[in-house]
Protein backbone atom coordinates (compact mmCIF):
# COMPACT_ATOMS: atom_id res chain seq x y z
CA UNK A 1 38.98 161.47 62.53
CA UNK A 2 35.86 159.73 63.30
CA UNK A 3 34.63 159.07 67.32
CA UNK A 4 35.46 155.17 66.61
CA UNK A 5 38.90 155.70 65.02
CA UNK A 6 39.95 158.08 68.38
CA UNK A 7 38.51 155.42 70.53
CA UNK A 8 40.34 152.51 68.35
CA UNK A 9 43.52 154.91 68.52
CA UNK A 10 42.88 155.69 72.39
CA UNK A 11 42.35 152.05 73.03
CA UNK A 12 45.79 150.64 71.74
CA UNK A 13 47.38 153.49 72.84
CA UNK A 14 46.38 152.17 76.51
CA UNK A 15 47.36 148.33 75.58
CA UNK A 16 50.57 149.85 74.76
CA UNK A 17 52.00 151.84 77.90
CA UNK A 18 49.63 149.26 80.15
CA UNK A 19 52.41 146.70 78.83
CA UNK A 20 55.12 148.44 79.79
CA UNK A 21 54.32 149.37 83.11
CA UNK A 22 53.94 145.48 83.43
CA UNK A 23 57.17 144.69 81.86
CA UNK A 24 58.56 147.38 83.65
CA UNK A 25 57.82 145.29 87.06
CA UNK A 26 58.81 142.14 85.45
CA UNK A 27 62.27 143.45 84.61
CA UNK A 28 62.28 145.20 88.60
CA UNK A 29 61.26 141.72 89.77
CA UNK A 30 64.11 140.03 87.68
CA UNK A 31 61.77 137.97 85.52
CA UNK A 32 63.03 136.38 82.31
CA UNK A 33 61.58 137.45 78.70
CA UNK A 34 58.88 135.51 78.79
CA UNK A 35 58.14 136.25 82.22
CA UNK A 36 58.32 140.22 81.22
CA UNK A 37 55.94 139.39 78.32
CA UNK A 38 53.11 137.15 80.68
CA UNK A 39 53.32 140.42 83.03
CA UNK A 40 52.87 142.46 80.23
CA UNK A 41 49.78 141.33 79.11
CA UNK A 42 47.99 141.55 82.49
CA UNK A 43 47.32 145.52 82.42
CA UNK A 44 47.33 145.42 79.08
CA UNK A 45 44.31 143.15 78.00
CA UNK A 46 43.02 142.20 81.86
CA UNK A 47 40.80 144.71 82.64
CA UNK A 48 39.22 145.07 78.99
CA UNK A 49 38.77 140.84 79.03
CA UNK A 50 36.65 141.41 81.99
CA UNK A 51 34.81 144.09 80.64
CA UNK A 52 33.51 142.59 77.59
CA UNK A 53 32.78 139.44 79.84
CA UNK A 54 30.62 140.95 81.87
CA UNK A 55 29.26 143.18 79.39
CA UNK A 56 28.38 139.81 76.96
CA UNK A 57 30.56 141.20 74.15
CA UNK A 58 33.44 139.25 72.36
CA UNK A 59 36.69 140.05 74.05
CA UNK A 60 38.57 142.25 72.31
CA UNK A 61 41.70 140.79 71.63
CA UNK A 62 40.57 137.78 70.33
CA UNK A 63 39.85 139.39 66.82
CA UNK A 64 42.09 141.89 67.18
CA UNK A 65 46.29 140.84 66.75
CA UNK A 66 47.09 144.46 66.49
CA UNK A 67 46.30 144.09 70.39
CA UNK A 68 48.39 141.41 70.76
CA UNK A 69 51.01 142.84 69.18
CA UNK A 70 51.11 146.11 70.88
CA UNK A 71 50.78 143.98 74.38
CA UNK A 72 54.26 142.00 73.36
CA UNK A 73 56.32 145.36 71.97
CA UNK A 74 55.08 147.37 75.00
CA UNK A 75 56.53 144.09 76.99
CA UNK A 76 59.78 144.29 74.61
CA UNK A 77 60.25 147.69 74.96
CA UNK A 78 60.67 147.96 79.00
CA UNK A 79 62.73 144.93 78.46
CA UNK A 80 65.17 146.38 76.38
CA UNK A 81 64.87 149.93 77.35
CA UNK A 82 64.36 149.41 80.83
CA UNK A 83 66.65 151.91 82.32
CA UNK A 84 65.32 154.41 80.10
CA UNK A 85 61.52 154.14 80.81
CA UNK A 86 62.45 153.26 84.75
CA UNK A 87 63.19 156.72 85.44
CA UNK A 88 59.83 157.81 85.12
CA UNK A 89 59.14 156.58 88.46
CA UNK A 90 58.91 152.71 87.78
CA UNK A 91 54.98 152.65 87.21
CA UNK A 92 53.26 155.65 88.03
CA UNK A 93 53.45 157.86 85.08
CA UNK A 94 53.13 155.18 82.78
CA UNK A 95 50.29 153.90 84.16
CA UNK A 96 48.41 157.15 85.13
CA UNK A 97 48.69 157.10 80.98
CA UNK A 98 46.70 153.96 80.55
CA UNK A 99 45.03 154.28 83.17
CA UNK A 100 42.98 157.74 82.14
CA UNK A 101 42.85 156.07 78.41
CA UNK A 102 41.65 152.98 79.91
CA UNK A 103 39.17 154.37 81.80
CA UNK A 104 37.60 156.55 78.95
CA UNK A 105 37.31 153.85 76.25
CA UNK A 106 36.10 151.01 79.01
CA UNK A 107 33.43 154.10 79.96
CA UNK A 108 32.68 154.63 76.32
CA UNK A 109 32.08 151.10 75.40
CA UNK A 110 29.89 150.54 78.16
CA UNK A 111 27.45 153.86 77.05
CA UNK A 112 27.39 152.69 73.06
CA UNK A 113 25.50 149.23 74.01
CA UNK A 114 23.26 151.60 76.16
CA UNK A 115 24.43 151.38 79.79
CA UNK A 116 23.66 154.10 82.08
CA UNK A 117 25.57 156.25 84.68
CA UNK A 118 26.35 153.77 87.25
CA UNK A 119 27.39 150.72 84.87
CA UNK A 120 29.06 153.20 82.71
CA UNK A 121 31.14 154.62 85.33
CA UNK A 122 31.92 151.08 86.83
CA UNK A 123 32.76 149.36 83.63
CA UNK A 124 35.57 152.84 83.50
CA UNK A 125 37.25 151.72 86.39
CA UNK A 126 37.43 148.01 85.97
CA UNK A 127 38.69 148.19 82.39
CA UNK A 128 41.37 151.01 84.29
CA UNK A 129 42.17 149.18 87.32
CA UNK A 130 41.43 145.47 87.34
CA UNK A 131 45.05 144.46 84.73
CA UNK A 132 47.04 146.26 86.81
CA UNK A 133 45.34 144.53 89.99
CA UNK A 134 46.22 140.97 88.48
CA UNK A 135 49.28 142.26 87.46
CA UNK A 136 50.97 143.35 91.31
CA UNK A 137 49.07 140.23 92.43
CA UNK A 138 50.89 137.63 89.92
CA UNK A 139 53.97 139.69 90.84
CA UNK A 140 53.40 139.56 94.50
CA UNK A 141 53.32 143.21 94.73
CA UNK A 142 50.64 145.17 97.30
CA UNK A 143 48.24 146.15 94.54
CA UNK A 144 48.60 149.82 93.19
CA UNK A 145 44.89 149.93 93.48
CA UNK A 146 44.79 149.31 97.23
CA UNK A 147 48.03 151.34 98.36
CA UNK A 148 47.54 153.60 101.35
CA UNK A 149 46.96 157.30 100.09
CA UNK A 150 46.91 156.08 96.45
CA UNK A 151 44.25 157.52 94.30
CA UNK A 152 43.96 154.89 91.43
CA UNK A 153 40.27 153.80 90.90
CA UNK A 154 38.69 157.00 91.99
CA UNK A 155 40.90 158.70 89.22
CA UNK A 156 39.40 156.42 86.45
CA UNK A 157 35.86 157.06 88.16
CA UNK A 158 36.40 160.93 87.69
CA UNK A 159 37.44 160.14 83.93
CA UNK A 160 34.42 158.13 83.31
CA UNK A 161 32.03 160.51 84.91
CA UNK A 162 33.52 163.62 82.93
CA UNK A 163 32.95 161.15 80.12
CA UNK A 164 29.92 160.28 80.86
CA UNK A 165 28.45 163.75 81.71
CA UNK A 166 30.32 165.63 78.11
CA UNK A 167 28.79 162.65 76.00
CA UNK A 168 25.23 163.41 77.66
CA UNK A 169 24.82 167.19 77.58
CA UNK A 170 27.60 168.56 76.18
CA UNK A 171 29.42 168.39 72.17
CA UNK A 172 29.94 164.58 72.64
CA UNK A 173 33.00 163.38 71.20
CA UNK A 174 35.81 163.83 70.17
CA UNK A 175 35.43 166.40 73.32
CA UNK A 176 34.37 163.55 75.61
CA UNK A 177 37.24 161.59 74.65
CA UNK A 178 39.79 164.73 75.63
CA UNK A 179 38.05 165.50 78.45
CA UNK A 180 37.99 162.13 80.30
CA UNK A 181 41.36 161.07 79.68
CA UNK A 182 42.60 164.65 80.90
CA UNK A 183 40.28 164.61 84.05
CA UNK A 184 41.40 161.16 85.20
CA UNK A 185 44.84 162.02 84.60
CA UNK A 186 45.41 165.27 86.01
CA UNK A 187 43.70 163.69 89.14
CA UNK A 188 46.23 160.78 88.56
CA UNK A 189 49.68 163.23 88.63
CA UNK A 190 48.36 165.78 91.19
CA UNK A 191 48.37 161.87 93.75
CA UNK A 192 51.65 161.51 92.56
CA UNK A 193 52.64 165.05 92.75
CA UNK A 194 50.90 165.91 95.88
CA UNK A 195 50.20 163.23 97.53
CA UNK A 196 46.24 163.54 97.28
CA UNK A 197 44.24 160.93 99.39
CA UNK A 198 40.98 159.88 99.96
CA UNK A 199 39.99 160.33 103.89
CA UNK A 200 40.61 157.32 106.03
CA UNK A 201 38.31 155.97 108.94
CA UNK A 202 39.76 156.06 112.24
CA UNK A 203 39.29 152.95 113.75
């Protein structure tokens, strides 16, 4: 499989458990369908829309319905199945999923129009973090990103930067790809896990 067809198949794969840790929320909050949909989209297509906005490039979804589609059956599927996929701890593993997948392909768009290191890893994290951001805000939710002792955007910065670093001077992909996504998630469970926290200042 060719480096664009694992990034294509990393990418959707992302848009897809994104929208059910939305929906998932939606159906905890007591939304409606369509409500579980709107929240569905959110993490699903938020952080990438910003991406290609800054980055000048034509947002993804807009030529692409496959994205759409995934965004609505991820929505569909924590609405119908939501007291199956609600035992994996509401959000967290779900998201830690999209999140590291997020994270690489957000990282790896960002390096193919010729970014460096510090956009590179930036544009990781935003297309990681920022739909899940709009999506506890629009739910009235304290933001994932911001919890106290939650390791969220610093996990999609270590997947970017393992990215970054294997595409530069190591095989490149599809090892960069692996890499990445397994960095920033292992990071992701072992907050969950063990309760791993950046230090706080003492004020």
């Amino acid at each position: 499989m060719s480096p664009e067809l694992l990034l294509a198949f990393a990418d959707r794969i992302g848009v897809f458990v994104f929208a059910i840790s939305g929906g998932v929320l939606a159906v905890r909050k007591q939304m409606d369908l369509l409500g579980v949909i709107v929240l569905a989209f959110l993490p699903a297509i938020g952080g990438g829309t910003l991406r290609d906005l800054l980055l000048g490039e034509p947002v993804f979804w807009l030529t692409d319905t496959v994205t759409i589609l995934l965004a609505i059956a991820g929505g569909g599927t924590a609405f119908i199945f939501y007291r199956f996929v609600s035992r994996f701890r509401a959000l967290r593993w779900p998201d830690a999923v999209g999140m590291s997948l997020f994270a690489v392909t957000g990282a790896a768009k960002a390096m193919s129009l010729g970014h460096g290191f510090l956009v590179t890893l930036i544009m990781g994290a935003m297309t990681a973090s920022a739909g899940g951001l709009l999506r506890d805000v629009v739910a009235n939710e304290e933001p994932l990103v911001l919890k106290d002792g939650e390791l969220y955007a610093t996990c999609a910065l270590a997947g970017s930067l393992v990215y970054f670093l294997i595409m530069s001077y190591g095989p490149g992909d599809p090892v960069a790809l692996a890499s990445g996504m397994a960095a920033a998630f292992i990071l992701r469970a072992s907050t969950i896990v063990f309760g791993l926290s950046l230090p706080r200042a003492k004020g």
